[in-house]
C-alpha atoms as a PDB file:
ATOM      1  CA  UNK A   1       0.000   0.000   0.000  1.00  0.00           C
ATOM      2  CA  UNK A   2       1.288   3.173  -1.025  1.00  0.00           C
ATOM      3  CA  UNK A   3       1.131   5.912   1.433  1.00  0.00           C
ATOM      4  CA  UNK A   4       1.140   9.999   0.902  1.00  0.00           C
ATOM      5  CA  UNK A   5       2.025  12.982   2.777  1.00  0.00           C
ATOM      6  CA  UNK A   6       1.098  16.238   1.195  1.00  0.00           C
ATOM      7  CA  UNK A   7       0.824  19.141   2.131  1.00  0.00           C
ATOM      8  CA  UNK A   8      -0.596  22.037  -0.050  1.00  0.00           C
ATOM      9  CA  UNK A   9      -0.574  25.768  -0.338  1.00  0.00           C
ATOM     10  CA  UNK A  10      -1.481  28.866  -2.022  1.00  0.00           C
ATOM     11  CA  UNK A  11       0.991  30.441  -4.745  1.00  0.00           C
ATOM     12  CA  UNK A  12       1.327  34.183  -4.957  1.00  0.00           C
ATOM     13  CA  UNK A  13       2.894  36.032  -7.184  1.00  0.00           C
ATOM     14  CA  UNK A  14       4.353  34.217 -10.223  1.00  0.00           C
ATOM     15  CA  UNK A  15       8.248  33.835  -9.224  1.00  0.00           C
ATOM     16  CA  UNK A  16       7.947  30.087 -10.055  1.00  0.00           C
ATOM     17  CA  UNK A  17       6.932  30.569 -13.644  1.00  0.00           C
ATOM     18  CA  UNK A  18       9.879  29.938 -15.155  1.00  0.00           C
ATOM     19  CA  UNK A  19      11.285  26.931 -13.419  1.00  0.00           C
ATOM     20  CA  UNK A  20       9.246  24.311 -14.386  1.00  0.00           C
ATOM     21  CA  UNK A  21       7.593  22.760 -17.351  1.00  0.00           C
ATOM     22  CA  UNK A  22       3.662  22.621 -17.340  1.00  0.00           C
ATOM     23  CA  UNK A  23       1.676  19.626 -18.489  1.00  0.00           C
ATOM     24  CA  UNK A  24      -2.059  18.929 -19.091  1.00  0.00           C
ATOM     25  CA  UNK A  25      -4.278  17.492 -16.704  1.00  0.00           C
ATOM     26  CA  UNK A  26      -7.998  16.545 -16.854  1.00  0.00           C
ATOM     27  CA  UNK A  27      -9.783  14.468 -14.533  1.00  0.00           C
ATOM     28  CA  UNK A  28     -13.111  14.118 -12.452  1.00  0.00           C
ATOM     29  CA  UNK A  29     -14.394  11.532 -10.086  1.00  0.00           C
ATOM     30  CA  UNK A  30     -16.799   8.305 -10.147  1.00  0.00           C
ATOM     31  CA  UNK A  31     -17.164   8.486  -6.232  1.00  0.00           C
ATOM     32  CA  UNK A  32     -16.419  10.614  -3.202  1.00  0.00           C
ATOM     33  CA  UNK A  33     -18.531   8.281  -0.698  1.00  0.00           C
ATOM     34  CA  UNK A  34     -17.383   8.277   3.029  1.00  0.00           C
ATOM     35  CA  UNK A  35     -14.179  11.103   1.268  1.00  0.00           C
ATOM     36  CA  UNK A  36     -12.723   7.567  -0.403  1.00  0.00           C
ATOM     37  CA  UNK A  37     -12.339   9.330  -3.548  1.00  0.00           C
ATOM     38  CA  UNK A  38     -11.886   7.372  -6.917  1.00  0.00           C
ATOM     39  CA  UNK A  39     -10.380   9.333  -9.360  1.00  0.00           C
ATOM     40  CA  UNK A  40     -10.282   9.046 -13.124  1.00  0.00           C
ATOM     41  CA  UNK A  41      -6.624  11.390 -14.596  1.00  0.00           C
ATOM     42  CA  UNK A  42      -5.340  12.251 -18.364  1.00  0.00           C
ATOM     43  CA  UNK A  43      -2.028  13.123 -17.786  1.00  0.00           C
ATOM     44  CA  UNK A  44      -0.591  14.819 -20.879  1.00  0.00           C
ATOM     45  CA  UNK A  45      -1.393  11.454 -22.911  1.00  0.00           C
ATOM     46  CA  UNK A  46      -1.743   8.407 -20.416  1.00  0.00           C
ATOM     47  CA  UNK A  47      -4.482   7.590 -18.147  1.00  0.00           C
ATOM     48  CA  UNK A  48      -4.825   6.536 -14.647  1.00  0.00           C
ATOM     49  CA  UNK A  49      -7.299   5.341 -12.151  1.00  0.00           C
ATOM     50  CA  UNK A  50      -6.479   6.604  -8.407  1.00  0.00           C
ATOM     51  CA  UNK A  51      -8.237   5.441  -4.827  1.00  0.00           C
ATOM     52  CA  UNK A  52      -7.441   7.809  -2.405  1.00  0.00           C
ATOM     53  CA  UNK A  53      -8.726   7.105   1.197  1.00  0.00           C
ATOM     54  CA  UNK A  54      -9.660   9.779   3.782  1.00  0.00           C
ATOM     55  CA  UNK A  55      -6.650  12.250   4.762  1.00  0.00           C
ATOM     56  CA  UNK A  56      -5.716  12.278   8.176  1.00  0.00           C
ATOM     57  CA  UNK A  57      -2.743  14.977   9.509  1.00  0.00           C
ATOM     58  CA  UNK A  58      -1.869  15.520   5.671  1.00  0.00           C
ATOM     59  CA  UNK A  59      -1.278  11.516   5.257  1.00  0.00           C
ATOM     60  CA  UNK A  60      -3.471   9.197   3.356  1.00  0.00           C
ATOM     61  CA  UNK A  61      -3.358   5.683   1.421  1.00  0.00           C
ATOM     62  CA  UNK A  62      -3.491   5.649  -2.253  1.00  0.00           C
ATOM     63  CA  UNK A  63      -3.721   3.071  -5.026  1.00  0.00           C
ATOM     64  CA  UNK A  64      -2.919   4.614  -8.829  1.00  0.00           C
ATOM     65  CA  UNK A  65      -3.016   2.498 -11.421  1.00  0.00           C
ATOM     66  CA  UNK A  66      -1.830   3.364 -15.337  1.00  0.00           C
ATOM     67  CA  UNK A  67      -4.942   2.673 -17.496  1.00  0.00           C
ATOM     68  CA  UNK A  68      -5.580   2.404 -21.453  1.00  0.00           C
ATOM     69  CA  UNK A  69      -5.919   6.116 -22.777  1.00  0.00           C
ATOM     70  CA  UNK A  70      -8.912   5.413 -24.334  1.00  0.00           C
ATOM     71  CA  UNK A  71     -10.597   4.132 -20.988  1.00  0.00           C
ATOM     72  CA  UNK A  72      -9.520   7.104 -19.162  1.00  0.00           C
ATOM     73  CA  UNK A  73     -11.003   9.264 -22.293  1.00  0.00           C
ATOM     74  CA  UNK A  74     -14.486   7.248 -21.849  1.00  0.00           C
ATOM     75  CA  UNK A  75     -14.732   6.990 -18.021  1.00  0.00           C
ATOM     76  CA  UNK A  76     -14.326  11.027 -17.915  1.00  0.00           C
ATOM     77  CA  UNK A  77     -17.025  11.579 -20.786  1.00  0.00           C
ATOM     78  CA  UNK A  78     -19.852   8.882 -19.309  1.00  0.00           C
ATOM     79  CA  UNK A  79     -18.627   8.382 -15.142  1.00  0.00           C
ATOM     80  CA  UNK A  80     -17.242  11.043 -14.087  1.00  0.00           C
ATOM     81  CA  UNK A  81     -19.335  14.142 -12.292  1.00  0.00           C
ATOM     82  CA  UNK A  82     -19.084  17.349 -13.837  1.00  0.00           C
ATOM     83  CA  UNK A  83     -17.610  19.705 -13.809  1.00  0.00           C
ATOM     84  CA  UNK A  84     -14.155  17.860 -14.921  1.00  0.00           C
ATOM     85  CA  UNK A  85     -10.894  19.250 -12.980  1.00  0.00           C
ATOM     86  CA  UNK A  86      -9.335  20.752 -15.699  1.00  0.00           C
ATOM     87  CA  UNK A  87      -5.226  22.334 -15.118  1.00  0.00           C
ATOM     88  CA  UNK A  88      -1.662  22.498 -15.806  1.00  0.00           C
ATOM     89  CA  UNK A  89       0.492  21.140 -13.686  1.00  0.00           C
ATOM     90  CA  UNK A  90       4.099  22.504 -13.627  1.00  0.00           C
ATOM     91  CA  UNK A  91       6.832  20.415 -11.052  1.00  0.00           C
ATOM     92  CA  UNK A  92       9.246  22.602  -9.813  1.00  0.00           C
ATOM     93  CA  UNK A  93      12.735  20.771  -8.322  1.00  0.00           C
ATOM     94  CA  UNK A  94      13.957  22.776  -5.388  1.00  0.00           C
ATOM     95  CA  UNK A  95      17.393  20.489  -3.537  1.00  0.00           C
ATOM     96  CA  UNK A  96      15.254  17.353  -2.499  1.00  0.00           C
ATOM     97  CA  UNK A  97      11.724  18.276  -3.013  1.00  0.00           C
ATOM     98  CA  UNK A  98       9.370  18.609  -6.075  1.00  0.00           C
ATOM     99  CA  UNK A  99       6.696  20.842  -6.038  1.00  0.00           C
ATOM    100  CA  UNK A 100       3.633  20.721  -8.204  1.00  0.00           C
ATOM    101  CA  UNK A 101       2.032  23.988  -9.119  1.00  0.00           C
ATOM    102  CA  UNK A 102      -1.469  23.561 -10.005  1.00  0.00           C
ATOM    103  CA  UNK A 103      -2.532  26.313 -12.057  1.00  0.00           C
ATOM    104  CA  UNK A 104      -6.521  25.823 -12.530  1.00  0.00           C
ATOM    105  CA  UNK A 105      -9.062  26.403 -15.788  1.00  0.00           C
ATOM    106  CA  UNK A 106     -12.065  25.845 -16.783  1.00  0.00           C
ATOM    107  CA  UNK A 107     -14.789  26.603 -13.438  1.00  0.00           C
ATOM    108  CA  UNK A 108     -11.401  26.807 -11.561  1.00  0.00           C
ATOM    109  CA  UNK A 109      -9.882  29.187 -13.180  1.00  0.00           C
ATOM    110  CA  UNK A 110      -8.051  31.830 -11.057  1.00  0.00           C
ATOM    111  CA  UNK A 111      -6.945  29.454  -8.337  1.00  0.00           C
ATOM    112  CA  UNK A 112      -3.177  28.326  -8.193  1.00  0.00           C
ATOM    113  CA  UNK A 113      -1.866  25.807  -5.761  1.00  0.00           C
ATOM    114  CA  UNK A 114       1.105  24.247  -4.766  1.00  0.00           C
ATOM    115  CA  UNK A 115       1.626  20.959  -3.243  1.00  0.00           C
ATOM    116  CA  UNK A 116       4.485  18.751  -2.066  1.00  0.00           C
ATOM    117  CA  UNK A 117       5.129  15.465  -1.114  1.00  0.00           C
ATOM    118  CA  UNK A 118       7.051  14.799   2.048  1.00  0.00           C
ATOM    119  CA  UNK A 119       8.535  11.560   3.854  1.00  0.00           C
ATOM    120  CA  UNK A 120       6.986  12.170   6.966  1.00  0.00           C
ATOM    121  CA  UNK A 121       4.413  13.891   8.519  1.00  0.00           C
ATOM    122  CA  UNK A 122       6.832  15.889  10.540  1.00  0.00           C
ATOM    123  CA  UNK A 123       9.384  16.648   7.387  1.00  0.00           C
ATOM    124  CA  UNK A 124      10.287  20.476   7.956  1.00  0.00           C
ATOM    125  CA  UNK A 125      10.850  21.722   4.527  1.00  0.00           C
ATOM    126  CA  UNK A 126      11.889  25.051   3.844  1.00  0.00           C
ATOM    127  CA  UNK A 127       9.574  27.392   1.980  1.00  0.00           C
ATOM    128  CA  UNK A 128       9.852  29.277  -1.496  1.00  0.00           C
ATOM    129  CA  UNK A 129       9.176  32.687  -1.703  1.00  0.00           C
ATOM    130  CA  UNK A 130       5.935  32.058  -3.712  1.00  0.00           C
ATOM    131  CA  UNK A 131       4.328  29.870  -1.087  1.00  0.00           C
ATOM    132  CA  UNK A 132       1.380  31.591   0.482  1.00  0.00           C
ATOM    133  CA  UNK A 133      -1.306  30.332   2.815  1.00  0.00           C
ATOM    134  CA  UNK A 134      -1.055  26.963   3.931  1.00  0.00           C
ATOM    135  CA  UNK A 135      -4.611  24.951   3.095  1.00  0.00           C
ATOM    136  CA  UNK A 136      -3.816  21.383   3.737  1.00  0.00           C
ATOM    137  CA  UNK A 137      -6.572  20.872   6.233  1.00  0.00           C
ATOM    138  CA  UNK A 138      -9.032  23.204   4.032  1.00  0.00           C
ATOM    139  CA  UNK A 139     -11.341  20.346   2.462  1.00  0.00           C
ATOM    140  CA  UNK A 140     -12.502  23.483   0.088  1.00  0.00           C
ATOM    141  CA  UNK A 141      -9.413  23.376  -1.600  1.00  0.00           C
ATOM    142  CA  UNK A 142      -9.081  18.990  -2.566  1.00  0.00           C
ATOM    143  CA  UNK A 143      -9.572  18.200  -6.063  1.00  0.00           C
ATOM    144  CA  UNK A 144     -12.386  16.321  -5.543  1.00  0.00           C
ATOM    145  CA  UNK A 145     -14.186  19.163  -3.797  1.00  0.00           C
ATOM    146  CA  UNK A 146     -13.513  21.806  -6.496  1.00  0.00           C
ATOM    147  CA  UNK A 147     -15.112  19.663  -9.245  1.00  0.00           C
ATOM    148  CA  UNK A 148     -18.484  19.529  -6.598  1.00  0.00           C
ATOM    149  CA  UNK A 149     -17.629  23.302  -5.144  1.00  0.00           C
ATOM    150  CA  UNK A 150     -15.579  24.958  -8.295  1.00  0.00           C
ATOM    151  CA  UNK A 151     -13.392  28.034  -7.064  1.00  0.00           C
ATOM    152  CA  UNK A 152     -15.568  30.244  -9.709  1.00  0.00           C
ATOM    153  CA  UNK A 153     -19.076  29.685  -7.026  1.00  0.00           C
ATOM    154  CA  UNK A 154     -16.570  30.966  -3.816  1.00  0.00           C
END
């Protein structure tokens, strides 16, 4: 079982523009029952299927799986609740940590956020100068919240 620690934050200013490269994301979600999410992704051009299980202090359990292309393409047009998460997500290496800049569209658009990855709950990491507000306990601000709750109806 794979485990992950993330915690996530709110970019300001755009001083991490240039140091990574951005790829396209679009996904949406067949279930959210009991906050076990199930997650359908297009990743540039491959597709996955993700089980995420409830977040507890900024840890969870998560299964992601690589799936035909043209699954992930028909699970997000017949499955998956609208609206779709739709995004570009740039990773940005700083010494031992990537980040991943989410930069939102579509009923998202506007919102930018930032999350890491850590080896423990208590990692201290050090942060960037366009890290803002820390929101990894703010449910508002999980993926599979925005595509019930988009940013746009804040």
């Amino acid at each position: 079982m794979a485990k992950e620690i993330e915690r996530k934050f709110l970019v300001k200013g755009d001083g991490w523009r240039n140091m990574g490269v951005g790829g396209v994301y679009r996904q949406g979600y067949i279930s959210t029952q009991k906050a076990v999410t199930v997650r359908v992704r297009i990743a540039n051009d491959r597709g996955y299927l993700t089980i995420k299980s409830p977040s507890v202090n900024c840890s969870r359990s998560e299964f992601e799986y690589e799936i035909p292309l043209a699954d992930a393409q028909e699970m997000l047009d017949t499955l998956c609740d609208r609206p779709l998460i739709e995004k570009v997500r740039y990773k940005v290496k700083l010494g031992d940590l990537t980040w991943e800049i989410d930069e939102f569209d579509g009923d998202n658009k506007g919102l930018i956020v930032a999350e890491v990855e850590l080896s423990d709950v208590n990692q201290q990491i050090e942060l960037p100068e366009w890290i803002g507000e820390e929101v990894s306990h703010e449910s508002r601000y999980f993926n599979s919240n925005l595509a019930r709750f988009p940013f746009s109806k804040w």
